[in-house]
N, C-alpha and C. Protein backbone atom coordinates (compact mmCIF):
# COMPACT_ATOMS: atom_id res chain seq x y z
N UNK A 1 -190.55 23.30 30.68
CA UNK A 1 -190.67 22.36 31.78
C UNK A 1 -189.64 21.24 31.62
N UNK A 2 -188.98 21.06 32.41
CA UNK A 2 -188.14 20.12 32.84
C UNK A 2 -188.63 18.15 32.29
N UNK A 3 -188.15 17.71 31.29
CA UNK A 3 -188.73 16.40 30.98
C UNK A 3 -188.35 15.01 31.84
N UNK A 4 -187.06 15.15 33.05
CA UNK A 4 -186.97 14.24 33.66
C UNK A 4 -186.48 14.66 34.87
N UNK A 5 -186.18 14.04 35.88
CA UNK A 5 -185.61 14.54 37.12
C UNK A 5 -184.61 15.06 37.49
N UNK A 6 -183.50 14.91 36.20
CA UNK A 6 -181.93 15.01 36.41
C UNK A 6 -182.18 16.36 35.71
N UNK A 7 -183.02 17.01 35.15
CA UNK A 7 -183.66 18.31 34.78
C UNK A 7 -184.04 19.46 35.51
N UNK A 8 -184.88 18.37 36.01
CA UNK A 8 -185.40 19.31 37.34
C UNK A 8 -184.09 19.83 38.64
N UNK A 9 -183.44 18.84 38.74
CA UNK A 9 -182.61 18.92 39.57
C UNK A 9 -181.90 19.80 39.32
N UNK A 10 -181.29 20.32 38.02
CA UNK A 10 -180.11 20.76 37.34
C UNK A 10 -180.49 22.39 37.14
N UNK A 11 -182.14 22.19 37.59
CA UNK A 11 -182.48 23.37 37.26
C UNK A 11 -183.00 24.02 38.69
N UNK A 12 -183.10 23.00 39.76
CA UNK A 12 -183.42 24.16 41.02
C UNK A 12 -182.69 23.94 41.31
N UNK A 13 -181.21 23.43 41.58
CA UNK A 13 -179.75 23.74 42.54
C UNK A 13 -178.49 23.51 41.42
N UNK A 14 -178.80 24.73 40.81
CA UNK A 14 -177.74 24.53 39.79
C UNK A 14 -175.72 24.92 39.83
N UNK A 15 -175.77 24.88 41.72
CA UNK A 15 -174.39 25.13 42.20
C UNK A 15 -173.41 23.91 41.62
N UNK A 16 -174.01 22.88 42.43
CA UNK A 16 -173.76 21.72 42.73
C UNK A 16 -173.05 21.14 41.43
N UNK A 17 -174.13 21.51 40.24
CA UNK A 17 -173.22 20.56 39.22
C UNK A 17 -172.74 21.43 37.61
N UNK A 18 -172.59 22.76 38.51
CA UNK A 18 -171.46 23.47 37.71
C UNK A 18 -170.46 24.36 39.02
N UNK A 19 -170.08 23.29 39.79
CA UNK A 19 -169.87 24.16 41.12
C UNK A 19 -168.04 24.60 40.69
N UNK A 20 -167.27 24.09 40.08
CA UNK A 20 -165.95 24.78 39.30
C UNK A 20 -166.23 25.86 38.66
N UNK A 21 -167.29 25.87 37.80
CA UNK A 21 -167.34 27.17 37.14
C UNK A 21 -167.80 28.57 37.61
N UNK A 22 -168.66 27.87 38.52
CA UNK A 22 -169.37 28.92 39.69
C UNK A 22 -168.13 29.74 40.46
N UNK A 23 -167.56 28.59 41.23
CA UNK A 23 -166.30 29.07 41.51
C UNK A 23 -165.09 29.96 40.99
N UNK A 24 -164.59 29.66 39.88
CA UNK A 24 -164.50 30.22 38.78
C UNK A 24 -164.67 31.61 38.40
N UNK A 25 -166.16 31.59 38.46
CA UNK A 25 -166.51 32.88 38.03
C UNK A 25 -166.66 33.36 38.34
N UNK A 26 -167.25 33.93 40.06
CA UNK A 26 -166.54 34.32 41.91
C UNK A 26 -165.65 35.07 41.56
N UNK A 27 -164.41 34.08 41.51
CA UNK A 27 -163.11 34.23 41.47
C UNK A 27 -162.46 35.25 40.48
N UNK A 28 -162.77 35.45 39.28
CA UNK A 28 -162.50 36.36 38.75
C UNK A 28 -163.57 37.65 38.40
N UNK A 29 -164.78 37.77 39.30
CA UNK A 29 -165.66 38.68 39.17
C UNK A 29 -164.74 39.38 40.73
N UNK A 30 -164.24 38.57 41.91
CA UNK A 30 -163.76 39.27 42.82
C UNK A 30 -162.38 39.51 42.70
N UNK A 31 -161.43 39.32 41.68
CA UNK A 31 -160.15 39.81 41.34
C UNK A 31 -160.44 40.85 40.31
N UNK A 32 -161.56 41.07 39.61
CA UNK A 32 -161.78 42.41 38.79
C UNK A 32 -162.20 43.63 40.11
N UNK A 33 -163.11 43.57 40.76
CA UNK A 33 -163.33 44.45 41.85
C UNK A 33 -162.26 44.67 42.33
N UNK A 34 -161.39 43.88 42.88
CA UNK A 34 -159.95 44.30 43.81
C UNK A 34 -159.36 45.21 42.24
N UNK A 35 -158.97 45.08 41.45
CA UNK A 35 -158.51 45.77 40.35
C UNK A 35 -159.14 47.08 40.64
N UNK A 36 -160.30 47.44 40.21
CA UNK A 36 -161.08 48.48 40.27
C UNK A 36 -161.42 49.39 41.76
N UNK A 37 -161.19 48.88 43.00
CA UNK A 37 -160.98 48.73 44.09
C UNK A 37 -159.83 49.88 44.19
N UNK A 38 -158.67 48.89 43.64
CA UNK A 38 -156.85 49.83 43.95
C UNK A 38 -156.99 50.93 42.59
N UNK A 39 -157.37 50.56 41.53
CA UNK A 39 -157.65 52.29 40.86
C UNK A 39 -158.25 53.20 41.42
N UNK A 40 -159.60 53.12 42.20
CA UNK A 40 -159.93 54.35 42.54
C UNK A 40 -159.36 54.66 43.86
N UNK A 41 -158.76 53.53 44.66
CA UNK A 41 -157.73 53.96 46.04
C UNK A 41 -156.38 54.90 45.46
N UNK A 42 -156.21 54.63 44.24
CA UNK A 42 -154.78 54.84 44.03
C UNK A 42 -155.08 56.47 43.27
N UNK A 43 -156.49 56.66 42.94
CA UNK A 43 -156.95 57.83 42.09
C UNK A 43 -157.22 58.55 43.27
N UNK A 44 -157.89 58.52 44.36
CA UNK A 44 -158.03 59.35 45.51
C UNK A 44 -156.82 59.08 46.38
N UNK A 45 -155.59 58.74 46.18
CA UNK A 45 -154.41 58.76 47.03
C UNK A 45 -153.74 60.28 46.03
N UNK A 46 -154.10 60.35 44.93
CA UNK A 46 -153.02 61.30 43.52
C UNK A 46 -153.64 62.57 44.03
N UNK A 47 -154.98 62.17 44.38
CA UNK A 47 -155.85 63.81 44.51
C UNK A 47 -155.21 64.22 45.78
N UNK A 48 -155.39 63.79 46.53
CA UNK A 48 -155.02 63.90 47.93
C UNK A 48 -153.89 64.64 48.22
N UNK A 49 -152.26 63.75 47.53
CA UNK A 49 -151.33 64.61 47.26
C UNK A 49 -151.24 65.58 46.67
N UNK A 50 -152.82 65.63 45.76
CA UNK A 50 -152.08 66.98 44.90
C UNK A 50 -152.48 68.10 45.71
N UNK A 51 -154.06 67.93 46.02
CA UNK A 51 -154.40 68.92 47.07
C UNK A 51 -153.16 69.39 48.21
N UNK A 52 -152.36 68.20 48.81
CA UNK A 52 -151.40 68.51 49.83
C UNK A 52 -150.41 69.24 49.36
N UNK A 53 -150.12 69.26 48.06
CA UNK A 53 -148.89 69.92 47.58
C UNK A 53 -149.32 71.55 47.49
N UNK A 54 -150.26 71.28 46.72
CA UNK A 54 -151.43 72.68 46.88
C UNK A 54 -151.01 73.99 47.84
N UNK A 55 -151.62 72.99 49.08
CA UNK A 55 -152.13 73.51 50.39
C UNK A 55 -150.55 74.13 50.76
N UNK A 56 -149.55 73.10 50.72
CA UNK A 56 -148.28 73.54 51.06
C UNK A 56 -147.72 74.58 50.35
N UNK A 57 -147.95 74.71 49.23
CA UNK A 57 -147.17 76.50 48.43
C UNK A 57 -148.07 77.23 48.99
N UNK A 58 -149.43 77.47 49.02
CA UNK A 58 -150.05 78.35 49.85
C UNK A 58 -149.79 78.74 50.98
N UNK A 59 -149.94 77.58 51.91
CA UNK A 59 -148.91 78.19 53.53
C UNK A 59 -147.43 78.93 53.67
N UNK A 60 -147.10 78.68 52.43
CA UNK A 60 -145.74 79.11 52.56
C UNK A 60 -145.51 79.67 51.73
């Protein structure tokens, strides 16, 4: 339990007064997704071609 008000406070809206780090940590939790994001875009772009290359000696 919370022993004074600046406690309590710190503990039901705890944006406000770590709001840089919050930010912060947003910020590089949503630049790891974009990372992980363009690997598997860039892993289903390789398949894609390979299948296409595939498909193309077969037709021909």
């Amino acid at each position: 339990m919370p022993k004074n008000i600046a406690q309590q406070i710190i503990l039901t809206n705890p944006i406000p007064n770590n709001e840089e780090d919050f930010f912060r940590r947003a910020d590089t939790l949503f630049r790891a997704t974009r990372v992980i994001m363009d690997i598997i875009e860039k892993s289903k772009s390789e398949k894609t071609n390979h299948y296409s290359q595939r498909t193309q000696k077969i037709n021909n």
